[in-house]
C-alpha atoms as a PDB file:
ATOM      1  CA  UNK A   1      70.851  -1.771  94.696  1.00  0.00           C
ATOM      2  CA  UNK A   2      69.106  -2.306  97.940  1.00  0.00           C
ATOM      3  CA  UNK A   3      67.746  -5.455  99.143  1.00  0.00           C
ATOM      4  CA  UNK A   4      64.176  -4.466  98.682  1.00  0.00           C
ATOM      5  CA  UNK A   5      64.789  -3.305  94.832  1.00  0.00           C
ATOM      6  CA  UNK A   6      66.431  -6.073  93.992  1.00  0.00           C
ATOM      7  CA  UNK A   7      63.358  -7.938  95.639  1.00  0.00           C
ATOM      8  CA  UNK A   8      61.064  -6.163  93.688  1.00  0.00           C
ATOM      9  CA  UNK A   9      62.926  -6.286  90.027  1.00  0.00           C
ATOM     10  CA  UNK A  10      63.064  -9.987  90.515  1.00  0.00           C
ATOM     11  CA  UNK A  11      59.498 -10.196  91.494  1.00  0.00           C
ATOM     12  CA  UNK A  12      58.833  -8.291  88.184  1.00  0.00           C
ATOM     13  CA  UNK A  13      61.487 -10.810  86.284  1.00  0.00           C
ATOM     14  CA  UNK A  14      60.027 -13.682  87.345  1.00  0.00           C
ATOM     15  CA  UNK A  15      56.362 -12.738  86.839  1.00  0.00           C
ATOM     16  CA  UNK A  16      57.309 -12.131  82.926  1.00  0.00           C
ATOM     17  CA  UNK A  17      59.422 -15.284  83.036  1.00  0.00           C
ATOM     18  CA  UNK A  18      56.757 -17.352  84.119  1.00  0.00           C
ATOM     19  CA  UNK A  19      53.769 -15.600  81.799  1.00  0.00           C
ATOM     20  CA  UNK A  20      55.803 -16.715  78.934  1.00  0.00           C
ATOM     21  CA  UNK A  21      55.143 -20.540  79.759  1.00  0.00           C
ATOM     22  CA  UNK A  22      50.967 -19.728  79.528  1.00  0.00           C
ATOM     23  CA  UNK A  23      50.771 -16.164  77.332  1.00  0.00           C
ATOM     24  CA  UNK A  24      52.006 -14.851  73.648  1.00  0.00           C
ATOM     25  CA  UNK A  25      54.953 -12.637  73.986  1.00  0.00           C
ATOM     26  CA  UNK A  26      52.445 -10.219  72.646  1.00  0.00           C
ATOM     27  CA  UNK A  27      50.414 -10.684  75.598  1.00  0.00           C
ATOM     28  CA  UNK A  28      53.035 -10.544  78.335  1.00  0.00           C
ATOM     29  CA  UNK A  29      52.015  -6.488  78.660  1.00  0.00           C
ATOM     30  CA  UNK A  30      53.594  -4.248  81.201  1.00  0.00           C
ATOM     31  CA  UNK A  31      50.152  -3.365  82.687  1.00  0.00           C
ATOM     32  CA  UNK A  32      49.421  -7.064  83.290  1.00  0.00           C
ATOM     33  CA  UNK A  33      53.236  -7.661  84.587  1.00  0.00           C
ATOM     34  CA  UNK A  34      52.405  -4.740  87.074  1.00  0.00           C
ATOM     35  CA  UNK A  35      48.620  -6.050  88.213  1.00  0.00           C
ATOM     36  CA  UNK A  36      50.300  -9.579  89.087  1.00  0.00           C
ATOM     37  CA  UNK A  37      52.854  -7.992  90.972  1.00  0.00           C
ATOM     38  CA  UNK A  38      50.896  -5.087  92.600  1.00  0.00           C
ATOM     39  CA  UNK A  39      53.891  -3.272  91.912  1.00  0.00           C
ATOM     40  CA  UNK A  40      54.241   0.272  90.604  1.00  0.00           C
ATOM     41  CA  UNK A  41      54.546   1.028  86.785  1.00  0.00           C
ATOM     42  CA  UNK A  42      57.548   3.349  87.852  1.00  0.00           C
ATOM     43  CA  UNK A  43      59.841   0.213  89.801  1.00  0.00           C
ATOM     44  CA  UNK A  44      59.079  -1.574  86.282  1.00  0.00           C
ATOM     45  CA  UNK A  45      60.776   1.474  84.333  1.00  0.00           C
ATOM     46  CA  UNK A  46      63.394   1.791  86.791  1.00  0.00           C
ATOM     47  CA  UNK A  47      64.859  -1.065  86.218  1.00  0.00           C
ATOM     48  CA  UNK A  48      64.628  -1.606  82.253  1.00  0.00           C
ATOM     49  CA  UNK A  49      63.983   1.701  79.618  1.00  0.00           C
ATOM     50  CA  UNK A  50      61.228  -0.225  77.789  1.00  0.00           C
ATOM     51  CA  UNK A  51      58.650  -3.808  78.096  1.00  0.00           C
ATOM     52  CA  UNK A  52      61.036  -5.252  75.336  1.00  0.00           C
ATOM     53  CA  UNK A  53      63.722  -5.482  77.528  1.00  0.00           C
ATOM     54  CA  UNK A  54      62.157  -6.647  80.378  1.00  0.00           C
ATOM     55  CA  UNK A  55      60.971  -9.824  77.892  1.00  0.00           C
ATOM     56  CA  UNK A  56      64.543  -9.770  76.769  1.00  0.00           C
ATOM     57  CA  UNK A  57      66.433 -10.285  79.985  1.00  0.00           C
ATOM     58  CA  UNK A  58      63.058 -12.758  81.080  1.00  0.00           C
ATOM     59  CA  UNK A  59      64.192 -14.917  77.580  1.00  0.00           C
ATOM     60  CA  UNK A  60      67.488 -15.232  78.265  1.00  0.00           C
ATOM     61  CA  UNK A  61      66.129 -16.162  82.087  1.00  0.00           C
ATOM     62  CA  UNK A  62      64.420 -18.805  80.481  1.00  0.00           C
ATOM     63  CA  UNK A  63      67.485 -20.313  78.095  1.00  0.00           C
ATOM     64  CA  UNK A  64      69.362 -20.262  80.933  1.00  0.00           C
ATOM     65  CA  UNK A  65      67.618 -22.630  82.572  1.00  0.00           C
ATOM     66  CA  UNK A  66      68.445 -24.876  79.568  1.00  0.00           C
ATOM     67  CA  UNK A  67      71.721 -24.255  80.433  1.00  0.00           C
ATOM     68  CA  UNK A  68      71.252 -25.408  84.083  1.00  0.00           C
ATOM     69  CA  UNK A  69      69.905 -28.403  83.132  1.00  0.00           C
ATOM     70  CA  UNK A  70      72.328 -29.635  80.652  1.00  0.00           C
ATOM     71  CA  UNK A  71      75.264 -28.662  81.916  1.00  0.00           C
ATOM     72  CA  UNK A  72      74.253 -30.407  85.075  1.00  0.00           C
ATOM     73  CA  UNK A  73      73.484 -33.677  83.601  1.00  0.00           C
ATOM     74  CA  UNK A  74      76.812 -34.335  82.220  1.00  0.00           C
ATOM     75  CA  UNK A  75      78.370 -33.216  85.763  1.00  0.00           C
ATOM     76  CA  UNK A  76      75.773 -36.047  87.308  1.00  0.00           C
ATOM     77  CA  UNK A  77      77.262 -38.605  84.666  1.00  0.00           C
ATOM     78  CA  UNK A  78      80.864 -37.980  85.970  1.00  0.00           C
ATOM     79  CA  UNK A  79      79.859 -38.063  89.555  1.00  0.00           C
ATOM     80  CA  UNK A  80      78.020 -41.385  89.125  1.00  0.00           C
ATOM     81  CA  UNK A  81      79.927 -43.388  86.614  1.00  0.00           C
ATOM     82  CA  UNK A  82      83.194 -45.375  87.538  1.00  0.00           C
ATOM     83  CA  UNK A  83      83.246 -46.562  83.888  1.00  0.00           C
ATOM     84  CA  UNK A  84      83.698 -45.922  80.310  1.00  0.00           C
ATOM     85  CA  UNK A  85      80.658 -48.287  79.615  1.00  0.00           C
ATOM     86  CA  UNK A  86      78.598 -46.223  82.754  1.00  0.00           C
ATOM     87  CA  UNK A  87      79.108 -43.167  81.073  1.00  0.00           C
ATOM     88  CA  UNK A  88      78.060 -44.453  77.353  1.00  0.00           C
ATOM     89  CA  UNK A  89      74.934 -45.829  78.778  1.00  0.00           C
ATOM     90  CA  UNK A  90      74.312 -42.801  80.834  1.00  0.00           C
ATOM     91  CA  UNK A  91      74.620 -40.817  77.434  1.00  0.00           C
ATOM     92  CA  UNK A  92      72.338 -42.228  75.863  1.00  0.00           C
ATOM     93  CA  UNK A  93      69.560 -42.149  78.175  1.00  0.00           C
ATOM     94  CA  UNK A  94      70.327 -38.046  78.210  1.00  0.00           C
ATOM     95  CA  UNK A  95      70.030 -38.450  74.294  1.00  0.00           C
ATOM     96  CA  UNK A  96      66.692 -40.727  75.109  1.00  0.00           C
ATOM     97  CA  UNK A  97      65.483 -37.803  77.721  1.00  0.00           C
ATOM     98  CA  UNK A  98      67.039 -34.593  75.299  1.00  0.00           C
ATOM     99  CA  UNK A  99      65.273 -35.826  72.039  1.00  0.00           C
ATOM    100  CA  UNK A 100      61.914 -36.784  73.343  1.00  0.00           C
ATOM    101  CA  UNK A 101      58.540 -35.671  71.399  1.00  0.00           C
ATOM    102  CA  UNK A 102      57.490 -34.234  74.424  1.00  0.00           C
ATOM    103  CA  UNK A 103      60.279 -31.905  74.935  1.00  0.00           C
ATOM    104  CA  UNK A 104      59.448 -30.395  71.595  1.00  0.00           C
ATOM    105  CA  UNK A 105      58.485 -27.455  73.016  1.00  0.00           C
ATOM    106  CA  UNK A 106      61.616 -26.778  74.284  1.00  0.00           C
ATOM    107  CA  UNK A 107      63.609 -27.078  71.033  1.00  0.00           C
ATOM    108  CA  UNK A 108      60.993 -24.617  69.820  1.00  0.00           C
ATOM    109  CA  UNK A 109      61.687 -22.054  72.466  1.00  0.00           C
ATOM    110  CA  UNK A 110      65.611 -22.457  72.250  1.00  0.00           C
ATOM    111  CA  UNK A 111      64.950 -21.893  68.194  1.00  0.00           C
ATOM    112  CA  UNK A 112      63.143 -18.969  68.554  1.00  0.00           C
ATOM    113  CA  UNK A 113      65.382 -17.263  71.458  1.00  0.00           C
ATOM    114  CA  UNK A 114      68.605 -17.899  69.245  1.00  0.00           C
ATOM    115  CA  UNK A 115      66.799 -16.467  65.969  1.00  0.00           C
ATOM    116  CA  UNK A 116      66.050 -13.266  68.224  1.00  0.00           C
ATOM    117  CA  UNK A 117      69.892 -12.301  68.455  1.00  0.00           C
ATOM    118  CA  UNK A 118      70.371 -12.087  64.566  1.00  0.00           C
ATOM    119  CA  UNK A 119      69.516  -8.216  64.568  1.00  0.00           C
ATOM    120  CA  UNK A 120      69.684  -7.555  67.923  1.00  0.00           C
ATOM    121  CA  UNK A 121      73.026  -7.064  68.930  1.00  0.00           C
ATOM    122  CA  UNK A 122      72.653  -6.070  72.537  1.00  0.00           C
ATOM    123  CA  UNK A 123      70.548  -9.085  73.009  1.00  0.00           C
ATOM    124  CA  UNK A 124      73.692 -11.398  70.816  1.00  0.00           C
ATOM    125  CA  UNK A 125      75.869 -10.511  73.254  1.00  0.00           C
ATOM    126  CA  UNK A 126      73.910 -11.115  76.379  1.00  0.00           C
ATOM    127  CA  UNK A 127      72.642 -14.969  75.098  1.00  0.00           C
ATOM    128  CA  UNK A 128      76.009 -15.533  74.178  1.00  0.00           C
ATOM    129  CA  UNK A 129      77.506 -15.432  77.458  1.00  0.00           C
ATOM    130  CA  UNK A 130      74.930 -17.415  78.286  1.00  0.00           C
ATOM    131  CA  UNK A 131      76.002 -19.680  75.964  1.00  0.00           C
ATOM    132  CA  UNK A 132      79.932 -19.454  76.487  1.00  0.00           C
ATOM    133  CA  UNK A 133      79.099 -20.704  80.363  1.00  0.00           C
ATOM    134  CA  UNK A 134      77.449 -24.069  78.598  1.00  0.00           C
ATOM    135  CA  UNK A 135      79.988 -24.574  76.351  1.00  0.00           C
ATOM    136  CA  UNK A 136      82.375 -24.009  78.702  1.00  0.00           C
ATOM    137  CA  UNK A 137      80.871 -26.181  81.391  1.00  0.00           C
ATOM    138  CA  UNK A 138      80.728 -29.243  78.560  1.00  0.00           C
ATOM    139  CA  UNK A 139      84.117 -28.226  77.581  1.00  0.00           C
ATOM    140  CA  UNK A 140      85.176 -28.904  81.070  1.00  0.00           C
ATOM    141  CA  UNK A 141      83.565 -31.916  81.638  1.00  0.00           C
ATOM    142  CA  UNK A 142      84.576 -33.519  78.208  1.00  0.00           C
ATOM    143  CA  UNK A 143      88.411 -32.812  79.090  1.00  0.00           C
ATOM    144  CA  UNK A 144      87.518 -34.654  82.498  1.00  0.00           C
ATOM    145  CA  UNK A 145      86.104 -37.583  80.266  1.00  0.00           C
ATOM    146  CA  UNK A 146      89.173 -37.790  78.352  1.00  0.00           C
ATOM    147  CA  UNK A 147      91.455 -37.418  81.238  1.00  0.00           C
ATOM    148  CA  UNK A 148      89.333 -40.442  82.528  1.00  0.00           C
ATOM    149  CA  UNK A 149      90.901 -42.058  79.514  1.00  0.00           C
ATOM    150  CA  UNK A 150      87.119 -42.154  78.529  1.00  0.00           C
ATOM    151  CA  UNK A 151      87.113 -40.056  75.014  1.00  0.00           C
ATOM    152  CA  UNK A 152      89.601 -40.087  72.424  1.00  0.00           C
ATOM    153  CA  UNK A 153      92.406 -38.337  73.065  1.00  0.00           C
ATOM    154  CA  UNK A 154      92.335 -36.789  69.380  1.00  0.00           C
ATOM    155  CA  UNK A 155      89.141 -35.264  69.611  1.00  0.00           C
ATOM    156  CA  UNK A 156      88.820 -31.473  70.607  1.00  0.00           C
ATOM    157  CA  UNK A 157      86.587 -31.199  74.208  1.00  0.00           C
ATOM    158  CA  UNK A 158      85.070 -27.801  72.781  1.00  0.00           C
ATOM    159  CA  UNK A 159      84.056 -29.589  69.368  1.00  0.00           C
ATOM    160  CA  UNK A 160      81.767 -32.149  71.037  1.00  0.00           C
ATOM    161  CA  UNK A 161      80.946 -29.873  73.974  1.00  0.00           C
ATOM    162  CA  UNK A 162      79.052 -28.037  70.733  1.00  0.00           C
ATOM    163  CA  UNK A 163      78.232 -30.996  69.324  1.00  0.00           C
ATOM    164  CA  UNK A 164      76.207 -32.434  71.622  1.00  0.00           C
ATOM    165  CA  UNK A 165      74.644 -29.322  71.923  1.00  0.00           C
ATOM    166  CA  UNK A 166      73.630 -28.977  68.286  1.00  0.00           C
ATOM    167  CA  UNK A 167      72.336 -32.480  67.917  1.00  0.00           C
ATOM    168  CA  UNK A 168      70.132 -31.620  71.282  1.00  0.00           C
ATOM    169  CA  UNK A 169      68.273 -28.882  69.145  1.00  0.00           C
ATOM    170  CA  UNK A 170      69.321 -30.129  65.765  1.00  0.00           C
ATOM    171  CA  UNK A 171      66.015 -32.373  66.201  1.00  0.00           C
ATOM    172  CA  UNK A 172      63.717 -29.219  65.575  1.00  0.00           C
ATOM    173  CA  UNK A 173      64.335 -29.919  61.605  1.00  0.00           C
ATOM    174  CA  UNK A 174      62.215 -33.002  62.175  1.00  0.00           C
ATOM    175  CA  UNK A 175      59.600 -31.770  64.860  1.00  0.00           C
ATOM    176  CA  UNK A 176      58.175 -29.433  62.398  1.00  0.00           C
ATOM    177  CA  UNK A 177      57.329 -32.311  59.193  1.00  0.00           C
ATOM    178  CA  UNK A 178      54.212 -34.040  59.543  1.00  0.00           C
ATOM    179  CA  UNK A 179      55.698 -37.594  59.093  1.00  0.00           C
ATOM    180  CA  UNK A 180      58.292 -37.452  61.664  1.00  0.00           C
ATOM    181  CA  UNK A 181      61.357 -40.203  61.872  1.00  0.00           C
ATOM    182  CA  UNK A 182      60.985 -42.994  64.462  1.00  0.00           C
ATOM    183  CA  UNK A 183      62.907 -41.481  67.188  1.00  0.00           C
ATOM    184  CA  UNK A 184      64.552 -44.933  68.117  1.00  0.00           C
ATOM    185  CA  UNK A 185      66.637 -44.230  65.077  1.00  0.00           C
ATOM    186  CA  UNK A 186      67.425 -40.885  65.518  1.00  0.00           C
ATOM    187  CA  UNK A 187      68.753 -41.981  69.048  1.00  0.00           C
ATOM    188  CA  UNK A 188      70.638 -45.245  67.788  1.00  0.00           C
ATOM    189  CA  UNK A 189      72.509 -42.857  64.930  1.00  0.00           C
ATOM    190  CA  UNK A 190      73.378 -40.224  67.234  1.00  0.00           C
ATOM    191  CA  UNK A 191      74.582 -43.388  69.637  1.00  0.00           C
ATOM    192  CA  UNK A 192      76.632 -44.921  66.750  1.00  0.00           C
ATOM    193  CA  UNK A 193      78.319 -41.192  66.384  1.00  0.00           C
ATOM    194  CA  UNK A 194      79.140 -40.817  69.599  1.00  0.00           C
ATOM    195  CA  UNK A 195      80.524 -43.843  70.044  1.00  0.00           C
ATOM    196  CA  UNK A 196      82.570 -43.593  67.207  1.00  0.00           C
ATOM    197  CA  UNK A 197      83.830 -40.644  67.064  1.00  0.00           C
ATOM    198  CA  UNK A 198      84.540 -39.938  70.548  1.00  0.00           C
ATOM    199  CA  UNK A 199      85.153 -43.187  72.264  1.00  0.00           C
END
């Protein structure tokens, strides 16, 4: 692909990435795409066969950039911390930070992207690549925590790379009641876990 198409399908990518922060998927049309572009209906159709998998490709965009950030907090933990006790403490503020009220949104938007895969199995295989790099980059990093002597030697780096994933967006289950827990004790018990089970 030249330099100017792939100019112009990322222009188009990034327009439908960023109308999903502000519109309904039902709104992010390919004639509105195209009129904040200025780009030609036919560049849009070169580059993807329908809308739907232009909003696909801009989803997985999106959960990707969960994956950026999470996988790069752990990496900042290990580049900061000369202790055991550093890294614990730095843990839980990323619990503190990952469970927050505020970032309800974002569990919401991770729910609904992984709920799109179950009968969409182009769209499965594409998120989970996506996926395999996180787990793999926590995978990584949690055999470089145990090598530090850090984590239990017993316990699988794979297992809590997913773990700490699914507590991260485990919280939705609580986000959607209309009494919600105190979040102090959701961190402390997913604090007392960690502890204990990997440490």
């Amino acid at each position: 692909m030249s330099e100017a198409g792939q100019e112009t399908r990322s222009k188009l990518l990034q327009t439908a990435v960023e109308m999903l922060d502000e519109l309904q998927e039902k709104e992010v049309t390919a004639a509105e795409i195209l009129r904040r572009t200025g780009i030609a209906r036919g560049s849009l159709y070169h580059f993807w066969d329908t809308i739907g998998d232009l909003i696909e490709e801009a989803y997985l965009v999106r959960y990707s950039r969960f994956v950026e950030k999470s996988g790069g907090v752990i990496r900042q933990l290990l580049e900061e911390c000369k202790t055991k006790e550093q890294f614990f403490a730095g843990l839980a503020r990323v619990t503190e930070l990952t469970q927050d009220p505020a970032r309800k949104a974002n569990r919401y938007e991770r729910a609904r992207i992984l709920g799109m895969a179950e009968k969409n199995e182009k769209f499965r295989k594409a998120l989970g690549q996506v996926q395999q790099g996180l787990t793999d980059e926590f995978t990584e990093q949690f055999t470089e925590v145990q090598n530090r002597g850090w984590f239990n030697k017993d316990f699988d780096p794979r297992a809590a790379a997913v773990l700490i994933q699914a507590y991260t967006l485990g919280k939705i289950l609580d986000d959607v009641v209309d009494n919600p827990m105190s979040s102090l004790n959701w961190n402390d018990l997913i604090g007392l876990i960690v502890a204990r089970s990997l440490s």
